[in-house]
C-alpha atoms as a PDB file:
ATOM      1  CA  UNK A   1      40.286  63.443   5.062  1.00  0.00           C
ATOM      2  CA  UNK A   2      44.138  63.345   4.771  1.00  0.00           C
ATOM      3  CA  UNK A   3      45.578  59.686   5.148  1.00  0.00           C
ATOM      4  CA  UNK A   4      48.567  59.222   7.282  1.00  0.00           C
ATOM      5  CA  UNK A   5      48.945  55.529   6.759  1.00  0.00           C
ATOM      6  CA  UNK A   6      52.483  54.705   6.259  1.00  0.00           C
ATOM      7  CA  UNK A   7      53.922  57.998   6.902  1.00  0.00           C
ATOM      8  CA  UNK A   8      57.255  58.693   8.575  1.00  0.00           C
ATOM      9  CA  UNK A   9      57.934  62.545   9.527  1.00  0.00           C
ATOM     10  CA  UNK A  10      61.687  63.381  11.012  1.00  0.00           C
ATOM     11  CA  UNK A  11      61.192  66.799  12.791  1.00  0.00           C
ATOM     12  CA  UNK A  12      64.746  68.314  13.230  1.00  0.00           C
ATOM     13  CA  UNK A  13      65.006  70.664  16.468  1.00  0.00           C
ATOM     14  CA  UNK A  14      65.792  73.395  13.799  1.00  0.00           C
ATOM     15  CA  UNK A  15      64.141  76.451  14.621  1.00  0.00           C
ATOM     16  CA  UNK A  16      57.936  79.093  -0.685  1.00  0.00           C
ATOM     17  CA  UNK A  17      49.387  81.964  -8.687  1.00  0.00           C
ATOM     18  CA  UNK A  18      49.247  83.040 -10.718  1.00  0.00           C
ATOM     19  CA  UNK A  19      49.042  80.723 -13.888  1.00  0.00           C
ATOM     20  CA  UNK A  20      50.521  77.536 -13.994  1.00  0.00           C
ATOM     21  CA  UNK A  21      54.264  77.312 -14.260  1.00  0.00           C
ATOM     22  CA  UNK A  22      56.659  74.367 -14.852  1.00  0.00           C
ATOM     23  CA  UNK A  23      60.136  74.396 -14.969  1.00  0.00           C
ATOM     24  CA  UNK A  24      62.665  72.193 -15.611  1.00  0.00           C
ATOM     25  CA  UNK A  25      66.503  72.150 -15.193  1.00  0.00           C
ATOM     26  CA  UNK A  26      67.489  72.522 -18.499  1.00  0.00           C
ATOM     27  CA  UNK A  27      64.858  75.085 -19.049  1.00  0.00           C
ATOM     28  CA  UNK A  28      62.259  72.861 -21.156  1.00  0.00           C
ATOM     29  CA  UNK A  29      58.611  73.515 -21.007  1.00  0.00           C
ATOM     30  CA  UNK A  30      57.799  69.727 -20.733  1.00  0.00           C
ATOM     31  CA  UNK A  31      59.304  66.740 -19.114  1.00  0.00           C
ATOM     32  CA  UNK A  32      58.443  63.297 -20.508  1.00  0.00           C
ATOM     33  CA  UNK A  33      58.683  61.482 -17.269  1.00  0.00           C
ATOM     34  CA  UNK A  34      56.650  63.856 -15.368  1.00  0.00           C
ATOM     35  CA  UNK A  35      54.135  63.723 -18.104  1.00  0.00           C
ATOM     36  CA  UNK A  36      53.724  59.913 -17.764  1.00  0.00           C
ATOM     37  CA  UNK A  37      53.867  59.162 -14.088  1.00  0.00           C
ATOM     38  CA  UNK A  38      50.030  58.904 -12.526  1.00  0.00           C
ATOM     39  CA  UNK A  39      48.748  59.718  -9.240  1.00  0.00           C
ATOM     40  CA  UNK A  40      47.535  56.435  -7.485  1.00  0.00           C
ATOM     41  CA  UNK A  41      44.128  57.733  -6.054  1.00  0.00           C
ATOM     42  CA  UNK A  42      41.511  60.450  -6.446  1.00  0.00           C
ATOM     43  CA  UNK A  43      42.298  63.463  -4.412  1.00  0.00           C
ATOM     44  CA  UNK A  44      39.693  65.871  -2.783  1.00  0.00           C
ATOM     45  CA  UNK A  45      40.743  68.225  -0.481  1.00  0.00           C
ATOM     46  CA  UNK A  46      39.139  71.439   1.033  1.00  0.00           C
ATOM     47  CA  UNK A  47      40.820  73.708   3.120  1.00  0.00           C
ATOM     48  CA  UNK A  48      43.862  71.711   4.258  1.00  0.00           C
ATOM     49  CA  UNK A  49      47.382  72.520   4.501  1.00  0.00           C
ATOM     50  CA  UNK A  50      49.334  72.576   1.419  1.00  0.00           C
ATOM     51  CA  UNK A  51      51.842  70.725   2.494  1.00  0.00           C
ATOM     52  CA  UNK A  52      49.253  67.441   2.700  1.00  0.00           C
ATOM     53  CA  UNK A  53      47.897  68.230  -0.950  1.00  0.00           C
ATOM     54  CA  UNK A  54      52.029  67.811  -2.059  1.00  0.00           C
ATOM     55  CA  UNK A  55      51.990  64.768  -0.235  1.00  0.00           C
ATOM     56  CA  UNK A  56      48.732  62.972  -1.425  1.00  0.00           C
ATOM     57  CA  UNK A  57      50.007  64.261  -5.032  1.00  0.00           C
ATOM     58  CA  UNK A  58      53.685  62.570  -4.888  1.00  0.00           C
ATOM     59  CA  UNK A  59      52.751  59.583  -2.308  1.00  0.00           C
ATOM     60  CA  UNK A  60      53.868  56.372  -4.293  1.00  0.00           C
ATOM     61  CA  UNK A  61      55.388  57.785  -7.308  1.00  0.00           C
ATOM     62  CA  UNK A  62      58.755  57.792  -6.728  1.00  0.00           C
ATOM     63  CA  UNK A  63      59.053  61.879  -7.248  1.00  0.00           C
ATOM     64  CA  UNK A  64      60.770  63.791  -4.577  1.00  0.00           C
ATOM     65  CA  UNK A  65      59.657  66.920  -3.343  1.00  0.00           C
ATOM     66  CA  UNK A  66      60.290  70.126  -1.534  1.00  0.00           C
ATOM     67  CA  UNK A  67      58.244  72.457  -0.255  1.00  0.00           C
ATOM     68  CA  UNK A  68      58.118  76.063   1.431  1.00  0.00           C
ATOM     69  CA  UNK A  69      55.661  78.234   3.453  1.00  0.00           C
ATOM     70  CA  UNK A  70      55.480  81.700   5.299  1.00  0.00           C
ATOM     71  CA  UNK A  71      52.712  81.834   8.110  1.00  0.00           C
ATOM     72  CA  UNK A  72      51.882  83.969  10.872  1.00  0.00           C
ATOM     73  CA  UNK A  73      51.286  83.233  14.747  1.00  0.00           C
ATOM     74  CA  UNK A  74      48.685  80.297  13.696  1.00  0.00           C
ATOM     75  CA  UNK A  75      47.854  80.437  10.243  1.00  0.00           C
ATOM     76  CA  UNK A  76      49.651  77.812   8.517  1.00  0.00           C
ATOM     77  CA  UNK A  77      48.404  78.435   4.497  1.00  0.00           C
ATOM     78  CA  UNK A  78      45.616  75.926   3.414  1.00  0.00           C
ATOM     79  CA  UNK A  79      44.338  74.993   0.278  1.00  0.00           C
ATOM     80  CA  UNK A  80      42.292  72.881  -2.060  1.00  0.00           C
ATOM     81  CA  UNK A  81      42.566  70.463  -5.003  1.00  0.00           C
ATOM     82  CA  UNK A  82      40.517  68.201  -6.690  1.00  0.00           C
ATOM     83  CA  UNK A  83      41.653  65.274  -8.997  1.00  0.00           C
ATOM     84  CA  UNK A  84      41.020  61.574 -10.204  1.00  0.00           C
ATOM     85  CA  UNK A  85      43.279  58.695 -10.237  1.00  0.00           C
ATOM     86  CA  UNK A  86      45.453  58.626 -13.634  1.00  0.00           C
ATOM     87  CA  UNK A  87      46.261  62.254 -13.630  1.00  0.00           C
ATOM     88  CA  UNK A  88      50.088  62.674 -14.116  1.00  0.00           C
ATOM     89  CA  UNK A  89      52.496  64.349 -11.880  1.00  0.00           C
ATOM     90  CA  UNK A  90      52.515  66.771 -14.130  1.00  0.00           C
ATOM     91  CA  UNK A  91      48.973  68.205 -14.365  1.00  0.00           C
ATOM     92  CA  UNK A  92      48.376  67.892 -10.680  1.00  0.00           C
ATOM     93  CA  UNK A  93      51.079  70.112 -10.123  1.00  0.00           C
ATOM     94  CA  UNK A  94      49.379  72.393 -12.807  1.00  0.00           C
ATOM     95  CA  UNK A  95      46.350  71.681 -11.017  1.00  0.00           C
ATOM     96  CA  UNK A  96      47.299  72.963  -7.973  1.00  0.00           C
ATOM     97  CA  UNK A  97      49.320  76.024  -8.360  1.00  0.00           C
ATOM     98  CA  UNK A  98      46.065  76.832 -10.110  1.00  0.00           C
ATOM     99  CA  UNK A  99      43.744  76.270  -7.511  1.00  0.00           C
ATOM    100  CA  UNK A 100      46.250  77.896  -4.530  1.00  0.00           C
ATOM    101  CA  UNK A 101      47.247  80.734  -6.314  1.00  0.00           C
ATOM    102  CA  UNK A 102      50.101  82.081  -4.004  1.00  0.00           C
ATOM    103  CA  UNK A 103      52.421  79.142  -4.806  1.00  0.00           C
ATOM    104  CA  UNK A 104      54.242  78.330  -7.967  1.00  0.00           C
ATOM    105  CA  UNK A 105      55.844  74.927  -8.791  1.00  0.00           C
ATOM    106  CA  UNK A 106      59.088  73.720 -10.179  1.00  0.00           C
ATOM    107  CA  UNK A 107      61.339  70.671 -11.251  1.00  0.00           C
ATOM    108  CA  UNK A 108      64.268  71.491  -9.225  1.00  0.00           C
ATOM    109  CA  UNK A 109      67.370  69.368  -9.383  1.00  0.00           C
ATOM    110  CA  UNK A 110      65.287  66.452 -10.342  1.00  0.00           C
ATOM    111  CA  UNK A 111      62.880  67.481  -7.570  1.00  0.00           C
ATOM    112  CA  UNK A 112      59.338  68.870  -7.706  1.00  0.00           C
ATOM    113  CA  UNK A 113      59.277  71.713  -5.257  1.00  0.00           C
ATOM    114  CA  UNK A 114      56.198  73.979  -4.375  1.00  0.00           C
ATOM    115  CA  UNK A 115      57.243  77.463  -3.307  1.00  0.00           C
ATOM    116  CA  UNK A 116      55.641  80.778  -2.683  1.00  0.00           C
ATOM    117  CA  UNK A 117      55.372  83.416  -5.352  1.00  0.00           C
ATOM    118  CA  UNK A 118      57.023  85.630  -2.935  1.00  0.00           C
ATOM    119  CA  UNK A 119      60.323  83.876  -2.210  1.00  0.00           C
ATOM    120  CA  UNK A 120      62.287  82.639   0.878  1.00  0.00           C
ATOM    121  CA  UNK A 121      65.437  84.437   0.856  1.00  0.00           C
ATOM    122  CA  UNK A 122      66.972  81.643   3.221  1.00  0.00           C
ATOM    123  CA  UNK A 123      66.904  79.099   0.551  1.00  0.00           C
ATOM    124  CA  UNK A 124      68.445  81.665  -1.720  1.00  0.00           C
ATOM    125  CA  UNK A 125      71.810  81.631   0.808  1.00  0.00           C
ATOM    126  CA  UNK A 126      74.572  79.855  -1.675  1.00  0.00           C
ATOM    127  CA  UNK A 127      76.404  76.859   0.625  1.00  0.00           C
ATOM    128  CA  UNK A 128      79.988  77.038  -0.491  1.00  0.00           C
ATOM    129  CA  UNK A 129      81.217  73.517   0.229  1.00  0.00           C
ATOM    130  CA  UNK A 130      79.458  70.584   2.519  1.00  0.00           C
ATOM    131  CA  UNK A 131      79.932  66.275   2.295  1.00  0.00           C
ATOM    132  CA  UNK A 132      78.916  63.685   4.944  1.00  0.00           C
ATOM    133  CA  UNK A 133      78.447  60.104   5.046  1.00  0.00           C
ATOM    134  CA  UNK A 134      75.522  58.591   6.581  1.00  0.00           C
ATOM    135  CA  UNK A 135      72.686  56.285   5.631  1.00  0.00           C
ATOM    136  CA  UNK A 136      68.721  57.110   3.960  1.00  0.00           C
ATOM    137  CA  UNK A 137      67.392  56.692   7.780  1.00  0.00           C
ATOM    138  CA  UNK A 138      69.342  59.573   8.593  1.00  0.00           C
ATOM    139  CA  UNK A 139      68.906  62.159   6.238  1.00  0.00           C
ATOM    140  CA  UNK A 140      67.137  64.327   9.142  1.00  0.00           C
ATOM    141  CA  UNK A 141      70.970  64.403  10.776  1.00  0.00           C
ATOM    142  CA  UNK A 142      72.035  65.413   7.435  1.00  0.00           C
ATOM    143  CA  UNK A 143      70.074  68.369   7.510  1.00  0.00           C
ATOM    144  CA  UNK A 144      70.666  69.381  10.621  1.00  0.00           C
ATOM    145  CA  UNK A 145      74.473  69.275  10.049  1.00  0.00           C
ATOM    146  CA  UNK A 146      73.568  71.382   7.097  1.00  0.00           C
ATOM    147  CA  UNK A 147      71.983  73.942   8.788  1.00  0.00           C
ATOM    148  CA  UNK A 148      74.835  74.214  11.296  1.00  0.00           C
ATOM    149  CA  UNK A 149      77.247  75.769   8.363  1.00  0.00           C
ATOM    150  CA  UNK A 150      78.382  78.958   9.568  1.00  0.00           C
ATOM    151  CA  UNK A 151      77.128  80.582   6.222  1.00  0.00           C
ATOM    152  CA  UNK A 152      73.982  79.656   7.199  1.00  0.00           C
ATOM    153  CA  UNK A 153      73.985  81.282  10.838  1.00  0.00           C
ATOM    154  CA  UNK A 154      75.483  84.080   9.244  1.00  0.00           C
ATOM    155  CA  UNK A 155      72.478  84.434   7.047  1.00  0.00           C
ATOM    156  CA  UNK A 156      69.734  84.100   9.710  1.00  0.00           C
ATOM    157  CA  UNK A 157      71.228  86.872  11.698  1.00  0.00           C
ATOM    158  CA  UNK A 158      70.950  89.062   8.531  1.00  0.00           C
ATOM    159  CA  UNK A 159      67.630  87.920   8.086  1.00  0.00           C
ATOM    160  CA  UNK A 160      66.406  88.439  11.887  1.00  0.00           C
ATOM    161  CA  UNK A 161      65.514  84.536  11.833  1.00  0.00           C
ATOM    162  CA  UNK A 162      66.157  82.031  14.578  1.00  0.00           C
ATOM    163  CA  UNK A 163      65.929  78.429  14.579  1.00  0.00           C
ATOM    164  CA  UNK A 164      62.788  77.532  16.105  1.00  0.00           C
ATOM    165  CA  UNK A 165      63.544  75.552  19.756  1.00  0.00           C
ATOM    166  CA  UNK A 166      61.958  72.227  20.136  1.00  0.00           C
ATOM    167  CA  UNK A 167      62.494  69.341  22.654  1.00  0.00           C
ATOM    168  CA  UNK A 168      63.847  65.715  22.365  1.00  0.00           C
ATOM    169  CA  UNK A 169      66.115  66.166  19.672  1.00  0.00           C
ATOM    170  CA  UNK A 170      66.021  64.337  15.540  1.00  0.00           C
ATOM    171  CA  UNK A 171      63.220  61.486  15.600  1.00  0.00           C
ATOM    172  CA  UNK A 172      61.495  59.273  13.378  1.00  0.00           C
ATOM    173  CA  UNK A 173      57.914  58.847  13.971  1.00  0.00           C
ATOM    174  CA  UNK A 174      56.634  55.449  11.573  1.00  0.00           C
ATOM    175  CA  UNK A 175      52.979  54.619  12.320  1.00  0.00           C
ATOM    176  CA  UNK A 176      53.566  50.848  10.247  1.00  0.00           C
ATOM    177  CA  UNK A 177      57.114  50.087  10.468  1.00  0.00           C
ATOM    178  CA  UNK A 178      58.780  47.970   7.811  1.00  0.00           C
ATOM    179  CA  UNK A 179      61.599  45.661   8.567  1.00  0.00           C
ATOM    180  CA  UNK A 180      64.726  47.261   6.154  1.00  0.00           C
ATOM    181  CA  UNK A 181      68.486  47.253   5.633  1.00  0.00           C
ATOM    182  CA  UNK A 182      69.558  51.086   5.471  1.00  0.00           C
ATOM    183  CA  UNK A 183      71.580  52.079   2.161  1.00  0.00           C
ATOM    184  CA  UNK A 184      74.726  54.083   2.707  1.00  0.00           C
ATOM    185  CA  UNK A 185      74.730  57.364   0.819  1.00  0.00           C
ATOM    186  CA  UNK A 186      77.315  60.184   0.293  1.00  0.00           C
ATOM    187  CA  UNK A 187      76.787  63.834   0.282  1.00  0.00           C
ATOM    188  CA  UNK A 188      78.876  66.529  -1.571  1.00  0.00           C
ATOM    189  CA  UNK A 189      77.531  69.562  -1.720  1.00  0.00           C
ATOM    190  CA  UNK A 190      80.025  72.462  -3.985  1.00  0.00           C
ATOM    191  CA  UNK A 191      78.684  76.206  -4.415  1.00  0.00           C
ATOM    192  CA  UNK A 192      74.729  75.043  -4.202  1.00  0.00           C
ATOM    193  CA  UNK A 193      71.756  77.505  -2.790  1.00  0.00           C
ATOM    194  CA  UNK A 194      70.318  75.957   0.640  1.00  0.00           C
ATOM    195  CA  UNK A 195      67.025  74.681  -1.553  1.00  0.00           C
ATOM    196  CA  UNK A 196      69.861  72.841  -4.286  1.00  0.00           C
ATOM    197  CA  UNK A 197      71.357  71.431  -1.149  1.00  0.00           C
ATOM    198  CA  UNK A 198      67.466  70.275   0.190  1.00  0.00           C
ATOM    199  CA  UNK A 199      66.789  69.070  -3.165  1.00  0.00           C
ATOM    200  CA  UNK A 200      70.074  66.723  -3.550  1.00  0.00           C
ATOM    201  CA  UNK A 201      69.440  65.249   0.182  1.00  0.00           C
ATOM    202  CA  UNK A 202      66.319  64.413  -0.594  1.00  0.00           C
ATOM    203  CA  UNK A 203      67.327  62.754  -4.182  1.00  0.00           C
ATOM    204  CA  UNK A 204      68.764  60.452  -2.532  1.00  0.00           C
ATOM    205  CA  UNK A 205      65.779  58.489  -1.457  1.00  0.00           C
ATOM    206  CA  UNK A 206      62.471  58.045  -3.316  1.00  0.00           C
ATOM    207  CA  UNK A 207      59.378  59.907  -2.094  1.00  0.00           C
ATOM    208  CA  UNK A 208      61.026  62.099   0.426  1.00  0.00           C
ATOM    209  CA  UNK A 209      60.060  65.516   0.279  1.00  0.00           C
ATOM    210  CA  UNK A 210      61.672  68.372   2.597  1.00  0.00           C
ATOM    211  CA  UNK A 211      59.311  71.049   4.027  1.00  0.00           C
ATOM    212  CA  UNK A 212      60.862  74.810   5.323  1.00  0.00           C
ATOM    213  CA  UNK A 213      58.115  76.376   7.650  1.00  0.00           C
ATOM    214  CA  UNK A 214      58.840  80.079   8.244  1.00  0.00           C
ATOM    215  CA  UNK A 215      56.712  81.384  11.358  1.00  0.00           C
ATOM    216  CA  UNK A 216      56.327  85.245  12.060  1.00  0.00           C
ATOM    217  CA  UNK A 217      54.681  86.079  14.957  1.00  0.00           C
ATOM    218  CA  UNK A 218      54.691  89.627  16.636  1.00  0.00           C
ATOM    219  CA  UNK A 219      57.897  90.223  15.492  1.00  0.00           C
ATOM    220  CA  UNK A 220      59.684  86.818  16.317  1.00  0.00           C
ATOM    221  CA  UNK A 221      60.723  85.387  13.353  1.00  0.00           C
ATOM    222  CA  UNK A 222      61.472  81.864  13.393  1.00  0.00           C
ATOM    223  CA  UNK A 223      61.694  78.467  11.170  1.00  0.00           C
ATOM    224  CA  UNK A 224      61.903  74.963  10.895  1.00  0.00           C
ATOM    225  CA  UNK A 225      62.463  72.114   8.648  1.00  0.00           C
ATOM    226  CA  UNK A 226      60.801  68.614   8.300  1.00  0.00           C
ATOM    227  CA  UNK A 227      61.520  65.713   6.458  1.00  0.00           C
ATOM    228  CA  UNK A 228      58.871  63.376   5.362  1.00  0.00           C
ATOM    229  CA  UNK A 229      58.391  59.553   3.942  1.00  0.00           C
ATOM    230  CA  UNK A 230      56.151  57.554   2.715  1.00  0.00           C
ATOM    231  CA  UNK A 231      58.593  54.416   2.329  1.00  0.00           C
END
């Protein structure tokens, strides 16, 4: 069973195999960090979503992450991994684009994202210029000012998505709440995709790791984006 201990998750009211692939930015096959950081715990999951098996893999390390689905009506993708306590970043990642097939993983912008085989053309869309001040506790307002760029309204309407409509607004949901001074951070963001942008956000905090949901259901296409902590 998936722990939730300690777990923040900012919801913004905004309505990603085959064989084992790493990637890094400059292109290189390995990455000694990667290669040396360990998991904290044994993980064995069955049938859960895949966004909880990224979580259980990067909770505690310090390793940011990203991550992006495409579901139907109610089908949110599941999946399975099984691994003990020492394995490194690196072959748990291995580990589970091999045992959930349909995903591939990369080191993007100093960030480990999980993404379907198939794409998400949204996080393709190329944001030509975006900065803002704010602090780590809120990066979800961040985001949502991102996704308010025109360029990225533009693109939805040529992709026949919406933002999916949700109630109550940014919040911050922390089931054991530690007492802690916020750190200011900056934001410039020059000719990046939407995922680049995602990716530098969430770099700017340890163990953060942004989730895109795409939903289509009978025809209404729709998505979201999370943002998740374990500080």
């Amino acid at each position: 069973m998936r722990g939730l201990s300690g777990l923040f998750v900012w919801v913004l009211v905004l309505a990603f195999g085959r064989t084992p692939v790493y990637q890094s930015e400059s292109g290189a096959v390995d990455d000694p960090q990667l290669a040396k950081i360990q998991i904290g715990r044994d993980i064995r999951v069955e049938n859960q979503p895949v966004l909880w098996i990224l979580q259980d893999v990067l909770r505690g390390t310090g390793v940011p992450g990203g991550f992006a689905e495409i579901a139907g009506c109610s089908d949110l993708p599941k999946g399975s991994l099984n691994l003990k306590q020492g394995t490194t970043v690196l072959e748990a990642m291995d580990a589970l684009v091999a045992a959930n097939p349909s995903y591939q993983w990369q080191l993007k912008d100093g960030v480990v994202d999980l993404i379907p085989w198939a794409g998400v053309p949204l996080l393709d869309l190329t944001i030509a210029r975006f900065q803002m001040d704010a602090t780590d506790d809120e990066i979800p307002i961040v985001f949502q000012n991102l996704l308010r760029q025109p360029e990225v309204r533009v693109r939805e309407t040529q992709l026949g998505l919406k933002p999916a409509l949700r109630q109550g607004g940014p919040g911050v949901v922390d089931e054991q709440p530690v007492p802690r001074r916020p750190a200011s951070i900056h934001i410039h963001l020059l000719n990046l995709s939407l995922r680049g942008a995602f990716n530098k956000i969430v770099r700017t905090s340890s163990n953060v790791i942004w989730m895109y949901r795409e939903i289509d259901c009978n025809g209404n296409r729709t998505y979201t984006v999370e943002v998740t902590s374990d500080h």
